[in-house]
PDB file of N, CA and C in Angstrom:
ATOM      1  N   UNK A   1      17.357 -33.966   8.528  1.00  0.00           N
ATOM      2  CA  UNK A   1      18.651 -34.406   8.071  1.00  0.00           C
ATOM      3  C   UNK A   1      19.469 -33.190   7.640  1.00  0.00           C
ATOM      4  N   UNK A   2      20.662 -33.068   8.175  1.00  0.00           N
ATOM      5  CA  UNK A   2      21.639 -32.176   8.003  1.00  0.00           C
ATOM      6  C   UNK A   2      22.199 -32.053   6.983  1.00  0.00           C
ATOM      7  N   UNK A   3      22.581 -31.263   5.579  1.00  0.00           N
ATOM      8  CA  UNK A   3      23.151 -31.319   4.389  1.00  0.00           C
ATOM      9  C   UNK A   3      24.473 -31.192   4.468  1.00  0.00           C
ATOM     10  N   UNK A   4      25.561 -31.807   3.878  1.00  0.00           N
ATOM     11  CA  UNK A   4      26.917 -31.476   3.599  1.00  0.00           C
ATOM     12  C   UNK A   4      27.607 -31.837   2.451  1.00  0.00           C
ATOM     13  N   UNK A   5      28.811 -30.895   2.279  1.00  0.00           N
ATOM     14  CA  UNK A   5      29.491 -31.121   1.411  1.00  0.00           C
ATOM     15  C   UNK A   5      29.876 -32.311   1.195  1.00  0.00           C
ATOM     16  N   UNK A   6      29.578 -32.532   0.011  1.00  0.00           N
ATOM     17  CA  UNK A   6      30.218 -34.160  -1.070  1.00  0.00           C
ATOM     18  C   UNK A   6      31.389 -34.062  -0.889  1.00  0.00           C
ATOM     19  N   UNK A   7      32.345 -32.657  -1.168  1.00  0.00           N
ATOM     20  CA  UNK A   7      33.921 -32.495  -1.117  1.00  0.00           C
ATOM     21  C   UNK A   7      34.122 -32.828  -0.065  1.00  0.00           C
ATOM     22  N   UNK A   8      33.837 -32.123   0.866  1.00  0.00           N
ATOM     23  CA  UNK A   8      34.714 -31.725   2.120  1.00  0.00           C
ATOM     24  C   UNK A   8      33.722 -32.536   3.381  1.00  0.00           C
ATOM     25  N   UNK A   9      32.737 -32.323   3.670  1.00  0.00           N
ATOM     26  CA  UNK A   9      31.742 -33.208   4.770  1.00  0.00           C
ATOM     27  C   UNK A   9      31.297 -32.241   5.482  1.00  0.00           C
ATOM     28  N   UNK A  10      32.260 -30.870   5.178  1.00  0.00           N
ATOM     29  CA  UNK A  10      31.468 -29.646   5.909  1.00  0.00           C
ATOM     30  C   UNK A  10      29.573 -29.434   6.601  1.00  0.00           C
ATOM     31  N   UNK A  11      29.226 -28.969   7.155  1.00  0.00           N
ATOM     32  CA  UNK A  11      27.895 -28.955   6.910  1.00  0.00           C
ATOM     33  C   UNK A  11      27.534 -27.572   6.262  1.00  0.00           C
ATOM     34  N   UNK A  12      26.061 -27.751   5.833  1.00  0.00           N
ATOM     35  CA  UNK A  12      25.929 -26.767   4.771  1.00  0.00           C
ATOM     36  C   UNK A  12      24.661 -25.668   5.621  1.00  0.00           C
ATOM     37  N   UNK A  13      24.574 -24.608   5.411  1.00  0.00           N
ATOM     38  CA  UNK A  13      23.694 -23.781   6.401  1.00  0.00           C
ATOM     39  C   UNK A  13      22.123 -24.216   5.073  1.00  0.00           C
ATOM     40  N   UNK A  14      20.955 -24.633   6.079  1.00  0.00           N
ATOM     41  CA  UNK A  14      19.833 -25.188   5.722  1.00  0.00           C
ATOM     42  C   UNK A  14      18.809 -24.777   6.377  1.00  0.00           C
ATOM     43  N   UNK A  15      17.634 -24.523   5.640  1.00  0.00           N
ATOM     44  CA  UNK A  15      16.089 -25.348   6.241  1.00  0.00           C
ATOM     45  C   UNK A  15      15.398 -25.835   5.351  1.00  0.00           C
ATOM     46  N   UNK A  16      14.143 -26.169   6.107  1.00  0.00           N
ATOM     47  CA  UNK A  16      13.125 -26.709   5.165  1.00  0.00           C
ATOM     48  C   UNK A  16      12.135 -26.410   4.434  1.00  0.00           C
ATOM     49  N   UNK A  17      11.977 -27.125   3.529  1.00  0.00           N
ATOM     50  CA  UNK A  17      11.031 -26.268   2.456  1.00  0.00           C
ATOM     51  C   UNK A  17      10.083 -26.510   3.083  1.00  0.00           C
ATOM     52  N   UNK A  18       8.986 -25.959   2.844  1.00  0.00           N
ATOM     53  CA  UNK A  18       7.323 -25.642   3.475  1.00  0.00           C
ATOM     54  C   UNK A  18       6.710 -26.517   2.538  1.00  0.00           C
ATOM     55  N   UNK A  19       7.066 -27.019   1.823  1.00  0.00           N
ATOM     56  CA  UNK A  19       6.084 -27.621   0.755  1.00  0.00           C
ATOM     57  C   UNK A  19       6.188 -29.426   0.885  1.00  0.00           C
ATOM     58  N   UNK A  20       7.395 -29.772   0.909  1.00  0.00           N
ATOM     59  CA  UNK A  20       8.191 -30.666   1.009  1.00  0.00           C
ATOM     60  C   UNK A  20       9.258 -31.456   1.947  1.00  0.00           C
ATOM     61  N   UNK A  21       9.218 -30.116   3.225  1.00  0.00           N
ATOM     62  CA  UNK A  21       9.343 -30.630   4.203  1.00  0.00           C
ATOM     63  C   UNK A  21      11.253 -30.854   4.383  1.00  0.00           C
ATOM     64  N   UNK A  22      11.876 -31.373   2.791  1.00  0.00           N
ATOM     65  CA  UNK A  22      13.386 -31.592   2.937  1.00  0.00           C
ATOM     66  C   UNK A  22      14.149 -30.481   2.952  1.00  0.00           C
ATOM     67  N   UNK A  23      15.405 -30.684   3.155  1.00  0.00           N
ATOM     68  CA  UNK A  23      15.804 -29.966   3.399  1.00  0.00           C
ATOM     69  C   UNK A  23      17.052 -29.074   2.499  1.00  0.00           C
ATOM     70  N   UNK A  24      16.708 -27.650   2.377  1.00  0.00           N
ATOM     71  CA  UNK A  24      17.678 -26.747   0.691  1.00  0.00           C
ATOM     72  C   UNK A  24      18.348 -26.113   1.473  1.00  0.00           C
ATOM     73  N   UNK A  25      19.507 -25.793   0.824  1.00  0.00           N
ATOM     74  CA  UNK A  25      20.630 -24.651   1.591  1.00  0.00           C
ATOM     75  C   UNK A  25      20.014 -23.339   1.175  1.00  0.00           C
ATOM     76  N   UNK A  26      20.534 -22.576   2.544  1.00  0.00           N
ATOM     77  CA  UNK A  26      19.694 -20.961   2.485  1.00  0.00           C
ATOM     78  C   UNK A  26      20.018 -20.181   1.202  1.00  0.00           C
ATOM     79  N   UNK A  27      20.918 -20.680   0.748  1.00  0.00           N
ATOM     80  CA  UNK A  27      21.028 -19.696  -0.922  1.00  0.00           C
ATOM     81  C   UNK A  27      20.295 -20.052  -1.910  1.00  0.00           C
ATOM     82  N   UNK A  28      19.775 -21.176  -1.766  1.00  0.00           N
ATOM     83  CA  UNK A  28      18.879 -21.787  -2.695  1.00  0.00           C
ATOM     84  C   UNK A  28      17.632 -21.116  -3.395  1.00  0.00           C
ATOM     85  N   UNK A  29      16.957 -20.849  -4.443  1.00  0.00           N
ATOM     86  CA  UNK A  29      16.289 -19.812  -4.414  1.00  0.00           C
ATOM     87  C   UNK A  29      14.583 -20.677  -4.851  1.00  0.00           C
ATOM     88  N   UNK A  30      14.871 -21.862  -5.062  1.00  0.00           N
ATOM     89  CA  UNK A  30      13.965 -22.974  -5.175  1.00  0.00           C
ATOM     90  C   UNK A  30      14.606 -24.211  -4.757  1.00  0.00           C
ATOM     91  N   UNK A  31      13.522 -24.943  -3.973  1.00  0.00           N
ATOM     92  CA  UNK A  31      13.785 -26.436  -3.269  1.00  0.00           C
ATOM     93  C   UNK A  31      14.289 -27.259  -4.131  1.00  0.00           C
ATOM     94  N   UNK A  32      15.347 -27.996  -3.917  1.00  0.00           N
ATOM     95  CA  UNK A  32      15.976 -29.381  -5.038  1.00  0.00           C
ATOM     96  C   UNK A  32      15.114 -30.002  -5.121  1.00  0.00           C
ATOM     97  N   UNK A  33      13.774 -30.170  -4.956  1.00  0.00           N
ATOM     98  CA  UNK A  33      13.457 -31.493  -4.082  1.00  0.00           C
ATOM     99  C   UNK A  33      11.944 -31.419  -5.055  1.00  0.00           C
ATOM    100  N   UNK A  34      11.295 -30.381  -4.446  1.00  0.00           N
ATOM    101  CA  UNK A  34      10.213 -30.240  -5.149  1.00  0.00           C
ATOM    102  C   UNK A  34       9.843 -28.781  -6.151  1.00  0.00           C
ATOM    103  N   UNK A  35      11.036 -27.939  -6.149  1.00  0.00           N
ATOM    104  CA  UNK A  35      11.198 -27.033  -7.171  1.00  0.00           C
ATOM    105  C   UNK A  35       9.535 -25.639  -6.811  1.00  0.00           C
ATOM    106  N   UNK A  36      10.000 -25.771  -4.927  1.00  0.00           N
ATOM    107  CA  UNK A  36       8.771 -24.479  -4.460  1.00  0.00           C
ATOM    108  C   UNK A  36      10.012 -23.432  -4.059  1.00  0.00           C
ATOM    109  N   UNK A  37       8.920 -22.232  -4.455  1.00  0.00           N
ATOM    110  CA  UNK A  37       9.618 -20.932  -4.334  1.00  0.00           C
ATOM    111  C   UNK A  37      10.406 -20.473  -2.866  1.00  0.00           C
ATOM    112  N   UNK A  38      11.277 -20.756  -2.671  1.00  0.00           N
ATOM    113  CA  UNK A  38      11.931 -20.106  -1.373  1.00  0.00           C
ATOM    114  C   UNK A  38      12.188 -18.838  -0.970  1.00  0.00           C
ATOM    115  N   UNK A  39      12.773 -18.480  -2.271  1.00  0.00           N
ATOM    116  CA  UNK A  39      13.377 -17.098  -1.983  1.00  0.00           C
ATOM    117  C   UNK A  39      11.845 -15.864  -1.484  1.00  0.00           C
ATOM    118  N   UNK A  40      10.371 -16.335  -1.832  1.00  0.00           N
ATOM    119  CA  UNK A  40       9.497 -15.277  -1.156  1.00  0.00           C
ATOM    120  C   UNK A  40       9.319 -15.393  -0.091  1.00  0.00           C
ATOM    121  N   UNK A  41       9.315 -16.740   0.116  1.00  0.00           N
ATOM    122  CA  UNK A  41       8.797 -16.989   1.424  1.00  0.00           C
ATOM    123  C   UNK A  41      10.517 -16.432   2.607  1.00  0.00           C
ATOM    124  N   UNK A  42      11.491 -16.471   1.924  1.00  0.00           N
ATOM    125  CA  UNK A  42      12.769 -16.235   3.338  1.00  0.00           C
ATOM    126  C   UNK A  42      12.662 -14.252   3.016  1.00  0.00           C
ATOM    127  N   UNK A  43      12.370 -13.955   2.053  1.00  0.00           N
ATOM    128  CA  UNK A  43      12.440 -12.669   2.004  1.00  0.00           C
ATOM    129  C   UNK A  43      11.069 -11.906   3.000  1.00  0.00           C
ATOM    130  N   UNK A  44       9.913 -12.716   2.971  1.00  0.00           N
ATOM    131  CA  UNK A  44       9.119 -11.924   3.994  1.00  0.00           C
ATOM    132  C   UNK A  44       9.416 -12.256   5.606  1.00  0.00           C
ATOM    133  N   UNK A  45      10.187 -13.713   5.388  1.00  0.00           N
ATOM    134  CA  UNK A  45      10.390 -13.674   6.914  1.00  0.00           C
ATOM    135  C   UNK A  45      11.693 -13.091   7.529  1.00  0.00           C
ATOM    136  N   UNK A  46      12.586 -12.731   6.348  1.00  0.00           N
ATOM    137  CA  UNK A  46      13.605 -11.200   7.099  1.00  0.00           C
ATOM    138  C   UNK A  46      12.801  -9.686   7.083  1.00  0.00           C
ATOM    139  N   UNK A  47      12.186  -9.567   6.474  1.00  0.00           N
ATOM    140  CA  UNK A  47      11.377  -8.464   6.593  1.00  0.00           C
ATOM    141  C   UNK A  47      10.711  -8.114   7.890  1.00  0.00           C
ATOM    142  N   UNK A  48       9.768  -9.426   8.098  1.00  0.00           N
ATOM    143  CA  UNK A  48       9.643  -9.451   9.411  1.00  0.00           C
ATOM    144  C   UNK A  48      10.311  -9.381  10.750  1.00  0.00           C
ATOM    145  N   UNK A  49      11.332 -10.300  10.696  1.00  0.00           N
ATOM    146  CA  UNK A  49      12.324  -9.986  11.447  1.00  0.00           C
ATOM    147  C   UNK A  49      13.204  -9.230  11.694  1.00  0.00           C
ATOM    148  N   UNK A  50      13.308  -8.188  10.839  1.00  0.00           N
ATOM    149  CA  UNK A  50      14.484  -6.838  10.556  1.00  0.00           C
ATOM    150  C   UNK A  50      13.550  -5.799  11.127  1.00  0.00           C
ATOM    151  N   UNK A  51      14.512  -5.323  12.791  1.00  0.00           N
ATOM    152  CA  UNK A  51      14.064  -4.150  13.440  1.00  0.00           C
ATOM    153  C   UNK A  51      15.372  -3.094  13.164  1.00  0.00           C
ATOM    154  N   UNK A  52      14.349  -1.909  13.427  1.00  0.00           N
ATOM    155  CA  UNK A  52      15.440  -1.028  13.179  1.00  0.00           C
ATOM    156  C   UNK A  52      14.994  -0.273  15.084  1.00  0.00           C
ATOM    157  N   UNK A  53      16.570  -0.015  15.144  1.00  0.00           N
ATOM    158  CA  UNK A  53      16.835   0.454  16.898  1.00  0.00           C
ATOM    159  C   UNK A  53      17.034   1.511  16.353  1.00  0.00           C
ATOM    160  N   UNK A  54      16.427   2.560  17.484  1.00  0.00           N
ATOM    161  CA  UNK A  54      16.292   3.831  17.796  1.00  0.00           C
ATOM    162  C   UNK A  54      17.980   4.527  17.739  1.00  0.00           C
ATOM    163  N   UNK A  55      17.857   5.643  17.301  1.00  0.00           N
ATOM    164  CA  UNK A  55      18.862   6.572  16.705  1.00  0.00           C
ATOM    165  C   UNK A  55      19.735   7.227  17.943  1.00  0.00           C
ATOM    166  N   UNK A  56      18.952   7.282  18.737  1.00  0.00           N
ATOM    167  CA  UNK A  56      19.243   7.927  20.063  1.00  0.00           C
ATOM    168  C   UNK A  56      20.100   6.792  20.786  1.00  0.00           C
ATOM    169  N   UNK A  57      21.199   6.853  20.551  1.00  0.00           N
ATOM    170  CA  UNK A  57      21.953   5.486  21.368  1.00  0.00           C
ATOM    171  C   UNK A  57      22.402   5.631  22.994  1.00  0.00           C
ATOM    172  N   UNK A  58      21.040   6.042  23.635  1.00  0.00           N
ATOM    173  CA  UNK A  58      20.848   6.096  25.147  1.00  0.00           C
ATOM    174  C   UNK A  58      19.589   5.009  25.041  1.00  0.00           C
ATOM    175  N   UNK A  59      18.595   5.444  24.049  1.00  0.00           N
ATOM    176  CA  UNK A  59      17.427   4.581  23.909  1.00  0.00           C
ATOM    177  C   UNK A  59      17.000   3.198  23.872  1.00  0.00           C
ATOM    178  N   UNK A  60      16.446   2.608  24.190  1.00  0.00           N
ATOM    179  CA  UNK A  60      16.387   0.994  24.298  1.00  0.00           C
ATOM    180  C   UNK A  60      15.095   0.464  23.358  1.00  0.00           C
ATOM    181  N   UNK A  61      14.403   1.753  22.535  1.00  0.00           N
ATOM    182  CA  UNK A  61      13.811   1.253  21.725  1.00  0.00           C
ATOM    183  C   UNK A  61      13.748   1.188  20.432  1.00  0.00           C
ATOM    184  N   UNK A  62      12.693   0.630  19.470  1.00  0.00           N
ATOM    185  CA  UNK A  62      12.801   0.398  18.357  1.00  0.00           C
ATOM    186  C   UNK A  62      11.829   0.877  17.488  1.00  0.00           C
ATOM    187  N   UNK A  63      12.186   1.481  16.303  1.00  0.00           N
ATOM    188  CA  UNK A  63      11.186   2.166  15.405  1.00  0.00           C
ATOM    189  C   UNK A  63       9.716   1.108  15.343  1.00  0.00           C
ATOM    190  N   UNK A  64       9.061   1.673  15.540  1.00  0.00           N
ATOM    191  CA  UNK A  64       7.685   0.896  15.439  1.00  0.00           C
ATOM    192  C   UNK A  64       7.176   1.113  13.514  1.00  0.00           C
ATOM    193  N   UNK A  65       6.194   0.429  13.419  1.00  0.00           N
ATOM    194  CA  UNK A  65       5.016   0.514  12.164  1.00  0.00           C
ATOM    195  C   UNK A  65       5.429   1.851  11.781  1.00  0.00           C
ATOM    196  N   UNK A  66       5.255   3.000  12.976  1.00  0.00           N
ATOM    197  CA  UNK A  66       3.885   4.493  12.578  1.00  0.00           C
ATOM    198  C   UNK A  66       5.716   4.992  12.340  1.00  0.00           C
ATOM    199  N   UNK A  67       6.831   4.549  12.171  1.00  0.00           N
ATOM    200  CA  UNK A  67       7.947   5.480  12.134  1.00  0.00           C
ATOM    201  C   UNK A  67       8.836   6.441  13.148  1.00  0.00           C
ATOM    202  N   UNK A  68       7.822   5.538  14.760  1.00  0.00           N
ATOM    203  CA  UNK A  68       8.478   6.444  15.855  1.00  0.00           C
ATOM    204  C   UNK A  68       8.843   5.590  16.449  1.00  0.00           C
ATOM    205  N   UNK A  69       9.841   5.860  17.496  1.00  0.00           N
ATOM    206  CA  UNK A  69      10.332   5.338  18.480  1.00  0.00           C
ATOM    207  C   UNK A  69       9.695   4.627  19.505  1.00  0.00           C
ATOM    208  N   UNK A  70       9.358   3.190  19.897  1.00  0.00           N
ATOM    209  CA  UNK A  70       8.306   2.968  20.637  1.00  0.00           C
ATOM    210  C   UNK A  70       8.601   3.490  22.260  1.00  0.00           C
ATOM    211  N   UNK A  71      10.140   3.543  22.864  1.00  0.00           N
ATOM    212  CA  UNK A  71      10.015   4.193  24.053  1.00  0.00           C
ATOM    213  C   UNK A  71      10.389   5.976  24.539  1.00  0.00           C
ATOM    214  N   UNK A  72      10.976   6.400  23.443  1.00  0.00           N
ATOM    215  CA  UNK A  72      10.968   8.469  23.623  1.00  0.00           C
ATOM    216  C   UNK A  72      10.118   9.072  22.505  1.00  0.00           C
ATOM    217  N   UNK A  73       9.445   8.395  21.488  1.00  0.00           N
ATOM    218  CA  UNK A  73       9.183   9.171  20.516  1.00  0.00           C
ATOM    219  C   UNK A  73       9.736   9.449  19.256  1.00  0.00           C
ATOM    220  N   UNK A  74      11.122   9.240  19.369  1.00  0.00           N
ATOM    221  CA  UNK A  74      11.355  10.285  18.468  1.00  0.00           C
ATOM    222  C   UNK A  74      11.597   9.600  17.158  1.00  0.00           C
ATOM    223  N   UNK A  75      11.411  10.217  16.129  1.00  0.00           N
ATOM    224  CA  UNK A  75      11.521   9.957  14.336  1.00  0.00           C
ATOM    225  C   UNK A  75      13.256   9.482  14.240  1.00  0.00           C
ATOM    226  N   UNK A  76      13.529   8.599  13.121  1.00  0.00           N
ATOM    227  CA  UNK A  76      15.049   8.341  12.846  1.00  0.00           C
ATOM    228  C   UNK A  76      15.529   9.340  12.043  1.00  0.00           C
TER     229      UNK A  76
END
């Protein structure tokens, strides 16, 4: 179920809690619903998801783990 504004009917940017399944707006920093921690769980999954692209803007790759470039090598 999609959340929206009471004012306006807007929709509201959402997911779901892991615990509880309903559904909190992404600023939320605990679920309305069942009061589980959100904000660790969205902070490791931008972590995860946040690449950093290679410095060399000919390059098509991306800093790996070890701090190098996975397709020339080179350090940022």
């Amino acid at each position: 179920m999609e959340l929206t504004c009471e004012d306006c009917g807007a929709p509201i940017p959402s997911d779901s809690c892991d615990k509880c399944n309903n559904q909190a707006p992404l600023w939320a920093k605990f679920c309305p619903h069942c009061g589980n921690d959100l904000a660790t769980r969205r902070s490791v999954a931008k972590s995860k998801s946040a690449r950093q692209l290679c410095s060399d803007e000919s390059c098509i790759g991306i800093i790996g783990p070890d701090g190098v470039c996975t397709e020339c090598g080179r350090r940022p």
